[in-house]
Protein backbone atom coordinates (compact mmCIF):
# COMPACT_ATOMS: atom_id res chain seq x y z
CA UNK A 1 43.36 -11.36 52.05
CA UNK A 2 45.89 -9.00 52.05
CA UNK A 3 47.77 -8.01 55.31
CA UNK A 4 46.96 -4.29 56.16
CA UNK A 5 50.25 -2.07 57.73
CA UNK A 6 48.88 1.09 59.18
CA UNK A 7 51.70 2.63 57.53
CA UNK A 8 50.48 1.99 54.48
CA UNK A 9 47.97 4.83 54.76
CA UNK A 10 51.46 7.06 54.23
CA UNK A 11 52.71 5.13 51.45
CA UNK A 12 51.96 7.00 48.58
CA UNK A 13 53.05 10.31 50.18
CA UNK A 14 56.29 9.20 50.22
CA UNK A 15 58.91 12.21 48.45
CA UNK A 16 55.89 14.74 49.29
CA UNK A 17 57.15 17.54 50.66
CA UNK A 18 54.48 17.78 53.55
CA UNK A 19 55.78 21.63 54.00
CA UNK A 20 53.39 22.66 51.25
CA UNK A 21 50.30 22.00 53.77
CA UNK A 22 49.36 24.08 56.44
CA UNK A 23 48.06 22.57 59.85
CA UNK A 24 44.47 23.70 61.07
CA UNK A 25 44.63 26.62 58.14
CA UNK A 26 44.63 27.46 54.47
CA UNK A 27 48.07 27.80 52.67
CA UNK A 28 49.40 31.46 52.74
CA UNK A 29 49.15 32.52 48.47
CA UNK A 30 52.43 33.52 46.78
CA UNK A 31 53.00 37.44 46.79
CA UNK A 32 53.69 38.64 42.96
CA UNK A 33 56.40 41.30 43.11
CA UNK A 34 55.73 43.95 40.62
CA UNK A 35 59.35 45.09 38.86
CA UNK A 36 59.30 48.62 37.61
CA UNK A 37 59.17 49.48 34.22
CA UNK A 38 62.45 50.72 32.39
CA UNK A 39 62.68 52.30 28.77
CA UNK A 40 65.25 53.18 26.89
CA UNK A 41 65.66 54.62 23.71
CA UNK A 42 67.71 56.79 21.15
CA UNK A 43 66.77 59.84 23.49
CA UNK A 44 67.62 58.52 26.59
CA UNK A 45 65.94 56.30 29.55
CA UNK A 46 63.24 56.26 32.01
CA UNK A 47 62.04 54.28 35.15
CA UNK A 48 58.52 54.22 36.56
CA UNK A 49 58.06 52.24 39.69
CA UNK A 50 55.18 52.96 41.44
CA UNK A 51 56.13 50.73 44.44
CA UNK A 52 58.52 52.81 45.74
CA UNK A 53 56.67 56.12 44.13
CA UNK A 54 59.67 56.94 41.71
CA UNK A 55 59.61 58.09 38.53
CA UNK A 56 62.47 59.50 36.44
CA UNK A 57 64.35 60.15 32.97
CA UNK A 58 67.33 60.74 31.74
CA UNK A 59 67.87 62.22 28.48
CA UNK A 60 71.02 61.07 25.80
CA UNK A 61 74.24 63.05 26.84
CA UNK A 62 74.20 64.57 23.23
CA UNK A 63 70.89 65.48 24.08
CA UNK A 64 71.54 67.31 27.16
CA UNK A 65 74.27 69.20 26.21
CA UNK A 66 72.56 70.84 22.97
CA UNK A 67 69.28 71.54 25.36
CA UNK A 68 71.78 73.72 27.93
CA UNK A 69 73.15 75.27 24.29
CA UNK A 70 69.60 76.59 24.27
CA UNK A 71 69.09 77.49 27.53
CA UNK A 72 72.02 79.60 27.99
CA UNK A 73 71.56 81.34 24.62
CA UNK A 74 68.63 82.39 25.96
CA UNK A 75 69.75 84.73 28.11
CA UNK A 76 71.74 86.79 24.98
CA UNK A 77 68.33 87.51 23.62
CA UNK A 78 66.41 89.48 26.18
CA UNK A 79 66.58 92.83 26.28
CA UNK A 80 69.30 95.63 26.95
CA UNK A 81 68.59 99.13 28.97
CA UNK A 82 68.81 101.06 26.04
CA UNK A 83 66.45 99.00 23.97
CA UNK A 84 64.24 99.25 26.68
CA UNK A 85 64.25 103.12 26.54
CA UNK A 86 64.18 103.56 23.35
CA UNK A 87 61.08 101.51 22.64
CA UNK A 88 59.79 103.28 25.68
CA UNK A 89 60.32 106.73 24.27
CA UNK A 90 58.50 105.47 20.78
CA UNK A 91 55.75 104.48 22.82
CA UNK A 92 55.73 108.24 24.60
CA UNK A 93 55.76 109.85 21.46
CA UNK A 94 52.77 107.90 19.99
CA UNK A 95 50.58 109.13 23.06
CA UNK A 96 51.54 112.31 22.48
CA UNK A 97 50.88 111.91 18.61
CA UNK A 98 47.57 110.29 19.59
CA UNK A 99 46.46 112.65 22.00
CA UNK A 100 46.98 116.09 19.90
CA UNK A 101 44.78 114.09 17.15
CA UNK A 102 41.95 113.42 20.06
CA UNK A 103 42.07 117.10 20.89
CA UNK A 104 41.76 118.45 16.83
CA UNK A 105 39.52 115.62 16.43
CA UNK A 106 36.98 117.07 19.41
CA UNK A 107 37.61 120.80 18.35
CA UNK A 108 36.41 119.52 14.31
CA UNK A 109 33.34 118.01 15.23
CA UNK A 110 32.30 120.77 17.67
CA UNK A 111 32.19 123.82 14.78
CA UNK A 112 29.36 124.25 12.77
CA UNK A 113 30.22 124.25 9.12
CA UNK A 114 28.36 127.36 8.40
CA UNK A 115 29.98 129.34 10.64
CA UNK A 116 33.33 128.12 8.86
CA UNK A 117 31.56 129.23 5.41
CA UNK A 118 30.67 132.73 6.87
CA UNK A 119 33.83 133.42 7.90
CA UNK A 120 35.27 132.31 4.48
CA UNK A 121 33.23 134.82 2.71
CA UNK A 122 33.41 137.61 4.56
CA UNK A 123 37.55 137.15 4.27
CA UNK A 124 37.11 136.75 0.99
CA UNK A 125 34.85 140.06 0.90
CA UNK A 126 37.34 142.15 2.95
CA UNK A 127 40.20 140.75 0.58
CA UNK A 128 38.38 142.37 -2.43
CA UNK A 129 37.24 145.62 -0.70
CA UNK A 130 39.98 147.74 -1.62
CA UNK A 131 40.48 146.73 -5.47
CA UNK A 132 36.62 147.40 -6.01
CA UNK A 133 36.76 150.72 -4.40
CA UNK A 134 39.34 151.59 -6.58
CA UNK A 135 37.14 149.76 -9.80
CA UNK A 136 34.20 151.89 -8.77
CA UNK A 137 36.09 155.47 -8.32
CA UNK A 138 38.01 154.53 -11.97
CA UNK A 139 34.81 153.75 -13.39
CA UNK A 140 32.89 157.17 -11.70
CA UNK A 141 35.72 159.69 -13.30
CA UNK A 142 35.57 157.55 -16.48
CA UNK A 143 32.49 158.58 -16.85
CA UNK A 144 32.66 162.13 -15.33
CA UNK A 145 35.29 162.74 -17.87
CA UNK A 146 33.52 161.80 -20.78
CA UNK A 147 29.97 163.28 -19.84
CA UNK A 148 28.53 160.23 -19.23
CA UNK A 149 27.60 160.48 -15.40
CA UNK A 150 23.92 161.74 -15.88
CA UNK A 151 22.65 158.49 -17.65
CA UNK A 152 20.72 156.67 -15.60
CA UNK A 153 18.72 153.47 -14.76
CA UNK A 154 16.33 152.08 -12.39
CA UNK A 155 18.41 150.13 -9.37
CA UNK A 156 17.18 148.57 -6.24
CA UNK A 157 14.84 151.53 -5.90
CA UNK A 158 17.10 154.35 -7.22
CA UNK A 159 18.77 155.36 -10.37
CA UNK A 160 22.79 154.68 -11.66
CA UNK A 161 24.59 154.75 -14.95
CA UNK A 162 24.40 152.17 -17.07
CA UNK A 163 27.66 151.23 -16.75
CA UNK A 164 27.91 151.36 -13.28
CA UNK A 165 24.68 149.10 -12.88
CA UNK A 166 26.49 146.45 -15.31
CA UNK A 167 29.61 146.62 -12.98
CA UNK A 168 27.05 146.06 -9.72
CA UNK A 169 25.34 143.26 -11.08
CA UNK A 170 28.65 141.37 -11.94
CA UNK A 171 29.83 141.54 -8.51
CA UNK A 172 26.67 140.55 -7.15
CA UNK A 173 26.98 137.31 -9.30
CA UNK A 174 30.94 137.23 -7.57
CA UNK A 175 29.22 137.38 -4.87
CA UNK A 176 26.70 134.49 -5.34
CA UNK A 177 28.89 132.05 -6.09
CA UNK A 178 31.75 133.22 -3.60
CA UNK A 179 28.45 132.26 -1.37
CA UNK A 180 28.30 128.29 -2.65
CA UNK A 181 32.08 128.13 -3.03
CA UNK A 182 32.18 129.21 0.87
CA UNK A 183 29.53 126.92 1.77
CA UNK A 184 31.16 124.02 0.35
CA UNK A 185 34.66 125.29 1.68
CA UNK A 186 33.21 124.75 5.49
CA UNK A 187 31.95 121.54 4.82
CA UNK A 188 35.28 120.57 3.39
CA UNK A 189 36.99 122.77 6.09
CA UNK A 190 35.86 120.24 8.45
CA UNK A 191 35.90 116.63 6.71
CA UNK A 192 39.62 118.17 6.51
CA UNK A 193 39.91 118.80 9.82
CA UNK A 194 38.44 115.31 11.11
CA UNK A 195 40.27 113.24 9.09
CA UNK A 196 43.60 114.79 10.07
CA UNK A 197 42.28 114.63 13.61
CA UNK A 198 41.95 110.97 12.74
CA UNK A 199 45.25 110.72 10.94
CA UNK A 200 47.00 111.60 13.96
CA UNK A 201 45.16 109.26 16.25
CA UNK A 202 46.34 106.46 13.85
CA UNK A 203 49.80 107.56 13.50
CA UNK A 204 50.12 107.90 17.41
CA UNK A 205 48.35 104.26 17.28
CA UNK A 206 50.77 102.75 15.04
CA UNK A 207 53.84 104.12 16.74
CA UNK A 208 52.48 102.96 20.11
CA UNK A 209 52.48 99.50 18.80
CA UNK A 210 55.56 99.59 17.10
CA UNK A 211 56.89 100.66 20.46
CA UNK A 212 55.29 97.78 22.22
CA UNK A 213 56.67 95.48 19.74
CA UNK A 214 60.14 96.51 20.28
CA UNK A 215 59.99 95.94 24.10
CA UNK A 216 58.38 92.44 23.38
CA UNK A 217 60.55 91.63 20.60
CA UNK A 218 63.52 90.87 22.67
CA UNK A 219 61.37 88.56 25.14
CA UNK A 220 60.13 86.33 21.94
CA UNK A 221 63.19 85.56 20.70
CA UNK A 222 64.58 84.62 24.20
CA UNK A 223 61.40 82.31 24.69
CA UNK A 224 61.35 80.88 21.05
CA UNK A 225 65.10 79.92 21.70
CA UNK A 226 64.41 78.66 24.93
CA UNK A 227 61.30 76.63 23.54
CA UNK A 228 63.97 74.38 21.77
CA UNK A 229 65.39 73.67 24.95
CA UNK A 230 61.94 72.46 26.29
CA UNK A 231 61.43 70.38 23.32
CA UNK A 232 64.32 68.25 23.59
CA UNK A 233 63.57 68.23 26.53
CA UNK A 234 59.67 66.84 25.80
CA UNK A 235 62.00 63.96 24.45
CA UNK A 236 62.85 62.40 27.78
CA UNK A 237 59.42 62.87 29.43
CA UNK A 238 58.10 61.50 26.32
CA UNK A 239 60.15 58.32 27.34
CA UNK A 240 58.57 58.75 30.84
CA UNK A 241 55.23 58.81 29.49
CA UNK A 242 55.91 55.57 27.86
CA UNK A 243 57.84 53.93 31.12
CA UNK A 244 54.39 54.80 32.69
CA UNK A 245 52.12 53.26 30.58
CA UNK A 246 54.37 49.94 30.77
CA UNK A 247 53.93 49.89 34.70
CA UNK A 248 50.38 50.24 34.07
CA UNK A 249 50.42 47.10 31.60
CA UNK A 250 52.53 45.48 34.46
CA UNK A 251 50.56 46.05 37.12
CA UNK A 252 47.77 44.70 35.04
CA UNK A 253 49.41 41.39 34.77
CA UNK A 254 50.97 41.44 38.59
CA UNK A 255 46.89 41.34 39.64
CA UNK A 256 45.94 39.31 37.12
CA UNK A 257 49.08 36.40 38.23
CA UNK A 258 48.24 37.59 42.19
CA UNK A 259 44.39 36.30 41.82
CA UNK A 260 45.61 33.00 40.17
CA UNK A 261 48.38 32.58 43.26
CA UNK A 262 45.15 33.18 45.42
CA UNK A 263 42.60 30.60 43.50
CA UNK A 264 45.66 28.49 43.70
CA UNK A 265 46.17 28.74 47.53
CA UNK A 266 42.82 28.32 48.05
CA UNK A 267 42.22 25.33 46.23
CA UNK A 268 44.94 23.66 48.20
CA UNK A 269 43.70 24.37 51.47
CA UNK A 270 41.96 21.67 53.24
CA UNK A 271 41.05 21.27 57.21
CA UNK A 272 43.73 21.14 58.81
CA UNK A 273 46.91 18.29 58.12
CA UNK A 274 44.85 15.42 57.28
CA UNK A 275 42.44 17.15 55.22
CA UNK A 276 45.43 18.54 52.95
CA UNK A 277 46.63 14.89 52.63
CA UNK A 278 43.73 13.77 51.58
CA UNK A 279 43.57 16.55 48.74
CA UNK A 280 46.72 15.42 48.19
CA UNK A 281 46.21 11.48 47.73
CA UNK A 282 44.89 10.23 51.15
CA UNK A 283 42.76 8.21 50.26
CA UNK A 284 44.97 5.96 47.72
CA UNK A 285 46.68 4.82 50.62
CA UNK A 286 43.34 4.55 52.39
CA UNK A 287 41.62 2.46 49.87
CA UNK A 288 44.32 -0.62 50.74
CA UNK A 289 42.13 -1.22 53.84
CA UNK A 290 39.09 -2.13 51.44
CA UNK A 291 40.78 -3.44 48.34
CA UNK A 292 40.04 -0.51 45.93
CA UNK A 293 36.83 1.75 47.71
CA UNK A 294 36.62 4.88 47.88
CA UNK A 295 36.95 7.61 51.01
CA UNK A 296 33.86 8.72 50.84
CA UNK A 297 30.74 6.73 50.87
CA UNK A 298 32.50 3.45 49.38
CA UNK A 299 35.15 2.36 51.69
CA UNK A 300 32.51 0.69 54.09
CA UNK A 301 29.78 -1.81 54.06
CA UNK A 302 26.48 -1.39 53.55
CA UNK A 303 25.62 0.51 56.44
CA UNK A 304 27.49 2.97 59.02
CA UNK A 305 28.52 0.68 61.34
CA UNK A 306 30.24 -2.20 59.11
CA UNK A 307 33.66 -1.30 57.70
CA UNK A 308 35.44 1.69 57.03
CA UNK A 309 32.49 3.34 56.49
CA UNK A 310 31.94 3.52 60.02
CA UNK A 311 34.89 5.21 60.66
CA UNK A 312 35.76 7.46 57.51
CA UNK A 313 32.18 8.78 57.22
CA UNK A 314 31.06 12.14 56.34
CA UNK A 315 31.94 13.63 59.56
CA UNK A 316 35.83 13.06 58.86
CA UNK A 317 38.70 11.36 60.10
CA UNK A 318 38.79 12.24 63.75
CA UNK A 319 35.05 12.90 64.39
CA UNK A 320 35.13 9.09 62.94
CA UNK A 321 37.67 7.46 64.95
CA UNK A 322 37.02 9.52 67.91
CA UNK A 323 33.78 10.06 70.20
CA UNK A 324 31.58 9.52 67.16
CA UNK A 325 32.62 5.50 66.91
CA UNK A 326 32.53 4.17 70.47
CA UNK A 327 33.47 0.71 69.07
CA UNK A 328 36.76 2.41 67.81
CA UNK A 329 38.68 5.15 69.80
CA UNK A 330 42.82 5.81 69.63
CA UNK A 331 42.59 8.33 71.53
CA UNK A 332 41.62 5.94 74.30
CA UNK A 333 43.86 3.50 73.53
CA UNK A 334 47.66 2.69 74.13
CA UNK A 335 48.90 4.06 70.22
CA UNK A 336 52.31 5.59 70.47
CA UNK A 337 52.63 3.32 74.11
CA UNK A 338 54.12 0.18 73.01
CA UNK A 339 51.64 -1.21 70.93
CA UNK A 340 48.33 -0.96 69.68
CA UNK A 341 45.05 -2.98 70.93
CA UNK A 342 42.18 -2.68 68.87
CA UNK A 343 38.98 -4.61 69.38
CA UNK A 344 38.35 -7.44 67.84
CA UNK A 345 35.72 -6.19 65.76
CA UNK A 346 37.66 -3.54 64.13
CA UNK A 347 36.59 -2.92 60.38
CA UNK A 348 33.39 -5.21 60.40
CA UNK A 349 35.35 -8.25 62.06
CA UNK A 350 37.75 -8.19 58.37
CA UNK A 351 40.78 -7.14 59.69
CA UNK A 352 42.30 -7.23 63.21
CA UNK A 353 45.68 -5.23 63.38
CA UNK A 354 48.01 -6.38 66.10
CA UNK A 355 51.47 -5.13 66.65
């Protein structure tokens, strides 16, 4: 039989470091520190922590100083007082331009073409009033002088010379077609007169616009060359961008290692000291009481009240060497006082510790 220390219960926990166990609690987890994400590239660096809440770039020095080239050129581009006028006054003019053709426009569509063919003819009628007086008084002596004037014929319910009815009847076929040819000159009096109407409008139109785009001119060119600024600009929060996403990844992993500290805390807590030595390897040293059982359900006899069994039940280690065993109780005893007096019965009569 082999002689029983009650240090050996300790004995294999010897070069533990018993700091790792917490008494009457579980063992506070490891907190994972997230660092923050730099990048840095050919167009500068970046930093995204979003611990603190900062987040940064810095563009290349080369970079920089060609994006402030841009930026101050930018101001050489916009416009000068006297372009501003002058497009001004282009614009002025095309209202004017525009608003004459509104006004012929309105006047063209309001006349009647008929009235513009009427008033063709009879111009055209007073025009030839005096030359045919002068036809008809040649052609009355003409015929005075040569005894001709008593001939006559039938006309629009009188009588006239021959040659006088022949000269009627040719200007009555003038006439006629002075008629059509006035007809179609009022119709074509006022397609005339609309489509100038209309050619003014769009004149007036176009040199509005061209005005516009003179004023606006100067304010593209200043923003295109200040776009180039901006884009190199793009370059550095393009490096943020990617400094952000990285943090992201990061704090991916940080919860990812933070719920494996916290499985791994848990796991090693136990109730209180003991119970975290006995995770630990208690019951190795335990098991030198009993040659080889276990804890749990082996380290006794056969029944509760013979061996260990009795003591290291299922109720643990100080509900089974305290009130629970009345056969066995150190807390009633002299341990710590001098010695240590335990009955003679101790551990099924087996084993009877004296020192």
């Amino acid at each position: 039989m082999n002689e029983f220390k009650w240090y050996d219960i300790f004995s294999p926990f010897v070069g533990i470091d018993l700091t790792t166990f917490y008494i009457g609690g579980a063992k506070k987890p490891r907190r994972v520190a997230l660092s923050p994400a730099n990048i840095s590239t050919g167009f500068g660096t970046a930093t995204a922590n979003p611990q603190t809440g900062q987040y940064g770039y810095t563009l290349d020095p080369r970079l920089s100083a060609l994006r402030d080239e841009f930026y101050g050129a930018t101001n050489q581009f916009l416009p000068s007082a006297q372009q501003q006028q002058f497009a001004q006054g282009m614009v002025g003019q095309g209202q004017g331009l525009f608003g004459i053709g509104t006004n012929q426009l309105n006047q063209a569509v309001g006349v009647n073409p008929n009235d513009i063919a009427s008033q063709y003819f009879n111009d055209i009628q007073n025009l030839q009033a005096p030359n045919r007086a002068i036809e008809a008084s040649q052609l009355a002596d003409q015929l005075f002088k040569t005894g001709r004037s008593g001939a006559a014929t039938a006309f629009n319910g009188g009588f006239v010379n021959p040659e006088q009815f022949a000269l009627l009847q040719a200007r009555n076929q003038q006439d006629g077609n002075l008629a059509i040819q006035a007809q179609t000159f009022g119709r074509d009096q006022m397609n005339n007169d609309i489509r100038r109407a209309l050619g003014l409008q769009e004149a007036g139109a176009q040199q509005i616009q061209t005005g516009e785009q003179l004023r606006m001119q100067p304010f593209q060119q200043a923003n295109s060359i200040f776009g180039l600024g901006t884009g190199i600009e793009g370059l550095g929060a393009n490096n943020l961008n990617t400094a952000i996403n990285a943090a992201s990844l990061q704090m991916q992993a940080q919860q990812q290692q933070q719920a494996t500290e916290n499985a791994r805390a848990q796991a090693g807590s136990g109730g209180g000291f003991l119970g975290g030595l006995a995770n630990a390897g208690l019951q190795i040293g335990l098991a030198k009481m009993t040659g080889g059982g276990s804890l749990f359900g082996g380290m006794g006899g056969s029944s509760p009240t013979s061996g260990l069994g009795s003591v290291f039940g299922n109720n643990g280690f100080f509900n089974g060497v305290g009130a629970a065993n009345s056969s066995y109780s150190p807390f009633n005893s002299n341990i710590g006082m001098g010695g240590f007096g335990g009955p003679a019965n101790f551990g099924g009569g087996t084993l009877g510790p004296s020192f």
